[in-house]
N, C-alpha and C. Protein backbone atom coordinates (compact mmCIF):
# COMPACT_ATOMS: atom_id res chain seq x y z
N UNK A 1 1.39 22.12 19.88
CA UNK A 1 1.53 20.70 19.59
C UNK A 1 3.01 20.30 19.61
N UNK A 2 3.50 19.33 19.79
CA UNK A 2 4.64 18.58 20.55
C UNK A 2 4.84 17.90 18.52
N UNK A 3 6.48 18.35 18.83
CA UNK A 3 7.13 17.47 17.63
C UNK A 3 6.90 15.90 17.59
N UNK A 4 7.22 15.62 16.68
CA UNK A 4 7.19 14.45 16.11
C UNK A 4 8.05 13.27 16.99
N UNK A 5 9.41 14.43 16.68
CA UNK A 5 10.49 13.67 17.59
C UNK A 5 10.32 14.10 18.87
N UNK A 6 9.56 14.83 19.26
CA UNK A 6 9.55 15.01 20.66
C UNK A 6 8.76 14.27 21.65
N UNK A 7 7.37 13.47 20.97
CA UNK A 7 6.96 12.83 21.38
C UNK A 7 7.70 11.62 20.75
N UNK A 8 8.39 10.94 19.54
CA UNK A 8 9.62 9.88 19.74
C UNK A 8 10.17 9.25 21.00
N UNK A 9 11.09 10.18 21.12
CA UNK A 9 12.00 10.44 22.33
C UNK A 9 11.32 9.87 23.55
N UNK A 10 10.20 10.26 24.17
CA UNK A 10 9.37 10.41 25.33
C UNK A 10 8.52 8.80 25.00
N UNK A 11 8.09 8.57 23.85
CA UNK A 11 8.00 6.90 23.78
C UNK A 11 8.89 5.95 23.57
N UNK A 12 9.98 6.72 23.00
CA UNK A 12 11.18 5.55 23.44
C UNK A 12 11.15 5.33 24.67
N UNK A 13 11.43 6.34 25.62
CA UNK A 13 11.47 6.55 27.25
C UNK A 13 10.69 5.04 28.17
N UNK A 14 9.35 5.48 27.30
CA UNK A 14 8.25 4.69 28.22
C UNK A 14 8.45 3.07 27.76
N UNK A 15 9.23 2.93 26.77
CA UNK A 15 9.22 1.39 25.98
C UNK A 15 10.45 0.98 26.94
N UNK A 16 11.80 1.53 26.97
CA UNK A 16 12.73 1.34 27.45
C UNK A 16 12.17 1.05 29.00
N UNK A 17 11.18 1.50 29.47
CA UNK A 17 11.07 1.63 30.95
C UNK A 17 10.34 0.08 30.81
N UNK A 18 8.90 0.28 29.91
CA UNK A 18 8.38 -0.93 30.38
C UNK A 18 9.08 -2.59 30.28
N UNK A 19 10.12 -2.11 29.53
CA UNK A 19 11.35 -3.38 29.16
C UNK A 19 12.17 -3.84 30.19
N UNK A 20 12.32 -2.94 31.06
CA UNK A 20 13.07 -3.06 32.16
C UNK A 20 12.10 -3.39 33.32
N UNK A 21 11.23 -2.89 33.70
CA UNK A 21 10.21 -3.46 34.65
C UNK A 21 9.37 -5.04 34.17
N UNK A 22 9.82 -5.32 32.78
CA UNK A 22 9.42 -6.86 33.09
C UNK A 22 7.47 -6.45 31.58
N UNK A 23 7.30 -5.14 31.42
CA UNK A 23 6.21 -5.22 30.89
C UNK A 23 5.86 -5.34 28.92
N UNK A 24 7.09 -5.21 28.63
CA UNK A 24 6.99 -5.92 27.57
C UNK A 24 6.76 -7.02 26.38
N UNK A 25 7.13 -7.85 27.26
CA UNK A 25 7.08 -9.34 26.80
C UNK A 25 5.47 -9.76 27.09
N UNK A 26 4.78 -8.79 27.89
CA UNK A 26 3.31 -8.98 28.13
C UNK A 26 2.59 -9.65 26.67
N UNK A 27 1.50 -10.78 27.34
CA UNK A 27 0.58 -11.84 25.80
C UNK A 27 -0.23 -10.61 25.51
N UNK A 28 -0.09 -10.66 24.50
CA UNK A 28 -0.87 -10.18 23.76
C UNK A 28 -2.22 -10.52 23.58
N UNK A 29 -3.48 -9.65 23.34
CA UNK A 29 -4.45 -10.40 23.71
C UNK A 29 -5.14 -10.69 21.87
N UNK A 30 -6.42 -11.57 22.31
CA UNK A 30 -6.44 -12.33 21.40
C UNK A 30 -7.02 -11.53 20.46
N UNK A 31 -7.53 -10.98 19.11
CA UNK A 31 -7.96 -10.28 18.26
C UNK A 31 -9.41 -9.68 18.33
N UNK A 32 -10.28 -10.45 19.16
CA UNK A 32 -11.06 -9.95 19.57
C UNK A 32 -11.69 -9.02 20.58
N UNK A 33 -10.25 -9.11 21.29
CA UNK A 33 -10.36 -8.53 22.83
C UNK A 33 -10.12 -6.66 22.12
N UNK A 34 -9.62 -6.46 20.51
CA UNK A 34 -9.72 -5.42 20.66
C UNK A 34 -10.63 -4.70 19.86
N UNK A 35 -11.92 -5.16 19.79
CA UNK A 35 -12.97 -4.84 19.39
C UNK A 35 -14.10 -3.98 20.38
N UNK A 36 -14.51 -3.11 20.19
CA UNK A 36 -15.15 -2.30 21.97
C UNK A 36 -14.79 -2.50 23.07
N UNK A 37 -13.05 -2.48 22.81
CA UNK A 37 -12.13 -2.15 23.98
C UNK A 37 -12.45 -1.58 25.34
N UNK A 38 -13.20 -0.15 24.97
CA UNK A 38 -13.45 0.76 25.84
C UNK A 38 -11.97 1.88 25.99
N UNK A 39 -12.26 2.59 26.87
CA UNK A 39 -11.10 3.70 27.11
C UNK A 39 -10.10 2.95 27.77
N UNK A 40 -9.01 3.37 27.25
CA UNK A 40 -7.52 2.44 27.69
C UNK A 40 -7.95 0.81 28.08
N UNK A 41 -8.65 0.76 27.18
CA UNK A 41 -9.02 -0.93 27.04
C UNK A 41 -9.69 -1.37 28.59
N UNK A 42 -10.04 -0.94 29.14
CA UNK A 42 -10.56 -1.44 29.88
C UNK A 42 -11.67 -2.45 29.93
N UNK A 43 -12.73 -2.31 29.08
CA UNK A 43 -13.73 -3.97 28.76
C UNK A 43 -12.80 -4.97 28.44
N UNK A 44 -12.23 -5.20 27.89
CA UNK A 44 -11.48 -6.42 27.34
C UNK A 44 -10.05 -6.64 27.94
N UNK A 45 -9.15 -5.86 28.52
CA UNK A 45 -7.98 -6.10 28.47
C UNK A 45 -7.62 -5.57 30.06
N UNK A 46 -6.27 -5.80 30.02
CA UNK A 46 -5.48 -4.97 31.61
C UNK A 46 -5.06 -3.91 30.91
N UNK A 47 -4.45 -2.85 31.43
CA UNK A 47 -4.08 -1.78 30.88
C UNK A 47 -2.55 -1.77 30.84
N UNK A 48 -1.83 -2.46 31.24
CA UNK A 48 -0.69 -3.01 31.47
C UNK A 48 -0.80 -3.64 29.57
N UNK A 49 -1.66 -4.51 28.75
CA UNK A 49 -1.60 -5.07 27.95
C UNK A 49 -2.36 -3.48 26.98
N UNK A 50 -2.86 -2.86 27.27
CA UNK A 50 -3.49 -2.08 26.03
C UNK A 50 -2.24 -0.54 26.05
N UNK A 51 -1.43 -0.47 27.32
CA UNK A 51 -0.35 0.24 27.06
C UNK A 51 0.39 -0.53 26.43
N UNK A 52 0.78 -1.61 25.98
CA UNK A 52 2.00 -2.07 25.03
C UNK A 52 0.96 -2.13 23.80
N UNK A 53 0.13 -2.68 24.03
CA UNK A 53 -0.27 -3.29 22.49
C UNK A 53 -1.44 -2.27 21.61
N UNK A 54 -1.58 -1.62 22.28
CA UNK A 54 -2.99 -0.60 21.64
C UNK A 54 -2.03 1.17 21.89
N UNK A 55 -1.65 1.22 22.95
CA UNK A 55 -1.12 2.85 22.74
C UNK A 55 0.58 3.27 22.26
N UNK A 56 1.25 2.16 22.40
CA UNK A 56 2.58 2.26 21.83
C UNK A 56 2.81 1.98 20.55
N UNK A 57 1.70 1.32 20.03
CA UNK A 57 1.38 1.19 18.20
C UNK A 57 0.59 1.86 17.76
N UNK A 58 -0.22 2.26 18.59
CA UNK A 58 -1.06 3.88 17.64
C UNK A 58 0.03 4.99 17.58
N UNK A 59 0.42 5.88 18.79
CA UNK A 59 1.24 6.67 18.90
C UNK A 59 2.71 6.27 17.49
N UNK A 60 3.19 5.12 17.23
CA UNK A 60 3.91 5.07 16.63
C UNK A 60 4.17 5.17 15.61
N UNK A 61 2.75 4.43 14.97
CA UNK A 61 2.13 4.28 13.27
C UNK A 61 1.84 6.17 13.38
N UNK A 62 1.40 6.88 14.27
CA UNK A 62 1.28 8.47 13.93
C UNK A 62 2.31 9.10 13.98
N UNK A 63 3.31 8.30 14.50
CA UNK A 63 4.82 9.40 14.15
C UNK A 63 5.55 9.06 12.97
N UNK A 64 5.07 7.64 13.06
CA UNK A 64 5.68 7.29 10.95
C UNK A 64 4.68 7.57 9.79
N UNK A 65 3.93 8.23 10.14
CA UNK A 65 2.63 9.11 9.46
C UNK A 65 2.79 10.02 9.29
N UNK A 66 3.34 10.63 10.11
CA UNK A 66 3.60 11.94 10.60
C UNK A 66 2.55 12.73 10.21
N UNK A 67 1.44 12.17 11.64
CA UNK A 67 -0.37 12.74 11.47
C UNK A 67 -0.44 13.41 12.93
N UNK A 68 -1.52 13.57 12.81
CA UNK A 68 -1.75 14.82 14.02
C UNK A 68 -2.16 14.07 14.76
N UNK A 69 -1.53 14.59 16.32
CA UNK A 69 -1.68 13.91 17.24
C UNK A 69 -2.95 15.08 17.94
N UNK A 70 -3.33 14.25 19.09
CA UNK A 70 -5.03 14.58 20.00
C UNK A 70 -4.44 15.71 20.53
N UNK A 71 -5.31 16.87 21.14
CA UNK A 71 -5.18 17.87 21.66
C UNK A 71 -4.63 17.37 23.13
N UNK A 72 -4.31 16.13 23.70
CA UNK A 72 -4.22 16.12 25.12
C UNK A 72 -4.42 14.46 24.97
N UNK A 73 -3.37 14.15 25.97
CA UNK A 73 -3.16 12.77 26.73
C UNK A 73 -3.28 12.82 27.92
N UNK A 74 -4.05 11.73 28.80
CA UNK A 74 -4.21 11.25 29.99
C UNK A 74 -3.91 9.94 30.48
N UNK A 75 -3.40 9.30 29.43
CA UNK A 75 -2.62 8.62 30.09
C UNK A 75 -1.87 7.80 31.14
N UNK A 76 -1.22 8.83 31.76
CA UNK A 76 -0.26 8.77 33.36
C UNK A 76 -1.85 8.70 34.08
N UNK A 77 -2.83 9.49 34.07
CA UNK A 77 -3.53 9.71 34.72
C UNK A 77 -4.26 8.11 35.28
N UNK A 78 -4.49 7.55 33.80
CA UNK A 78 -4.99 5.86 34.04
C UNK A 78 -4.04 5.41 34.40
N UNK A 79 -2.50 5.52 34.09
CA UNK A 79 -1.74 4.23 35.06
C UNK A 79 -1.63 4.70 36.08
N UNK A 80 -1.67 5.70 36.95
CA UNK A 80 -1.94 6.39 38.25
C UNK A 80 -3.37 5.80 38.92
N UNK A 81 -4.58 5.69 38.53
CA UNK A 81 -5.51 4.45 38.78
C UNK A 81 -5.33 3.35 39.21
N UNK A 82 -4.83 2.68 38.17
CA UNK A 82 -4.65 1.38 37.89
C UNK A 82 -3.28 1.01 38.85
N UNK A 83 -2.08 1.80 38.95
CA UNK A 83 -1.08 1.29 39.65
C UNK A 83 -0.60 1.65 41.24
N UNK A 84 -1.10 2.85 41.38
CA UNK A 84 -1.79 3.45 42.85
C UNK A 84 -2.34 3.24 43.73
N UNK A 85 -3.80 3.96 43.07
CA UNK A 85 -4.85 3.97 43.71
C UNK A 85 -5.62 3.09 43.82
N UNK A 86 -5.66 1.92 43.17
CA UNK A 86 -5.84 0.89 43.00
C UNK A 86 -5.42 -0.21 43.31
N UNK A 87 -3.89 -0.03 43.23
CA UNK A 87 -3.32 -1.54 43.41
C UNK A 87 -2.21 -0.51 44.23
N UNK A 88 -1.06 -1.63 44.50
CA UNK A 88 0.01 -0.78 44.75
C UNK A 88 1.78 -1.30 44.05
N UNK A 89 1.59 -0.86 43.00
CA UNK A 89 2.51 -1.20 42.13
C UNK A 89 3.42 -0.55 41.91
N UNK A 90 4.42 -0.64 43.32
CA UNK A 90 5.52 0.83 43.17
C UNK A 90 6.81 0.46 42.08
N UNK A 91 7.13 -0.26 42.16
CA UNK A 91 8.17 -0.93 40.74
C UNK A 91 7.95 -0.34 39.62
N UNK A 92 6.47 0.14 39.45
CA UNK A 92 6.39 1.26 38.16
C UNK A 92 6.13 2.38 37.91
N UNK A 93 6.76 3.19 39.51
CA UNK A 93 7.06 4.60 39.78
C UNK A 93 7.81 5.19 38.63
N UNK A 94 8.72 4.68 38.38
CA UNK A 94 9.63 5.25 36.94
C UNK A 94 9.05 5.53 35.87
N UNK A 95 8.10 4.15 35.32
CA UNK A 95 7.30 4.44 34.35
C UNK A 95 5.93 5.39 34.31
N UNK A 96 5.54 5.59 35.33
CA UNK A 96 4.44 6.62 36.03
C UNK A 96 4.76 7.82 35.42
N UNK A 97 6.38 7.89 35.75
CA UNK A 97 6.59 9.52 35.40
C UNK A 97 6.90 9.22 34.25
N UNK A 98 7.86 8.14 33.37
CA UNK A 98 7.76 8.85 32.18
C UNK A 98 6.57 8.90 31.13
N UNK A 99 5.40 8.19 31.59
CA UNK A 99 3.98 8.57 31.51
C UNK A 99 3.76 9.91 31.60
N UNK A 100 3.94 10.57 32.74
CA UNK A 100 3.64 12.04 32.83
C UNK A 100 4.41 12.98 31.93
N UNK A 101 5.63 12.56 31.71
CA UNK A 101 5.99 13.03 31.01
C UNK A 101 5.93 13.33 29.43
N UNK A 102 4.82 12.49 29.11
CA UNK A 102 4.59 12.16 27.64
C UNK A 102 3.16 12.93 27.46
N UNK A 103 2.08 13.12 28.39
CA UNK A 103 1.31 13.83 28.46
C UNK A 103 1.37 15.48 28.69
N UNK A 104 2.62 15.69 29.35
CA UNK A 104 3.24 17.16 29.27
C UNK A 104 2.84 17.85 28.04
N UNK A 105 3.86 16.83 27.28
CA UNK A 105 4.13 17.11 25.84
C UNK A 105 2.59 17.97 25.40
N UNK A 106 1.46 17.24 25.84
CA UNK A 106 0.35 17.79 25.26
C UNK A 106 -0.24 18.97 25.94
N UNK A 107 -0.05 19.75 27.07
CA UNK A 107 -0.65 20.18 27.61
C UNK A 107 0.00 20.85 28.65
């Protein structure tokens, strides 16, 4: 299992990235949208909005907890979907990897 600060570090990474590509300032969705979300929010939301607002505030509230994190992240794997194979959203090649890089941590 990956330190505390080690997964820190590696979400600073991904915040700093999505700040710079423009994905931060993303609306927030409305209170209901996060009710049977689904996996990486997909029923209700873009994943672009459930990576800022649903996985950069769980992950965070568990490092100021300092609670146990999941045996394994996939992560990179959904924005690799979603920004890829799917669409073609190369502007967030940077953040891709430091996605991958945060799932390392686990595995």
């Amino acid at each position: 299992m990956p330190t505390h600060q080690a997964v820190e570090e590696k979400l600073d990474a991904i915040e700093s990235e999505m700040k710079r590509v423009g994905l931060w300032e993303i609306e927030k969705p409305a209170p209901e949208m996060f009710v049977d979300m689904g996996a990486f929010g997909t029923r209700t939301m873009a994943f672009e909005q459930w990576l800022r607002w649903v996985f950069i505030d769980r992950v965070r509230a568990t490092i100021d907890e300092k609670g146990a994190f999941p045996a394994g992240s996939e992560v990179a794997q959904q924005a690799f979907r979603e920004w890829q194979m799917w669409g073609s959203a190369d502007e967030y090649d940077a953040l891709l990897e430091r996605l991958r890089e945060f799932d390392a941590l686990f595995g």
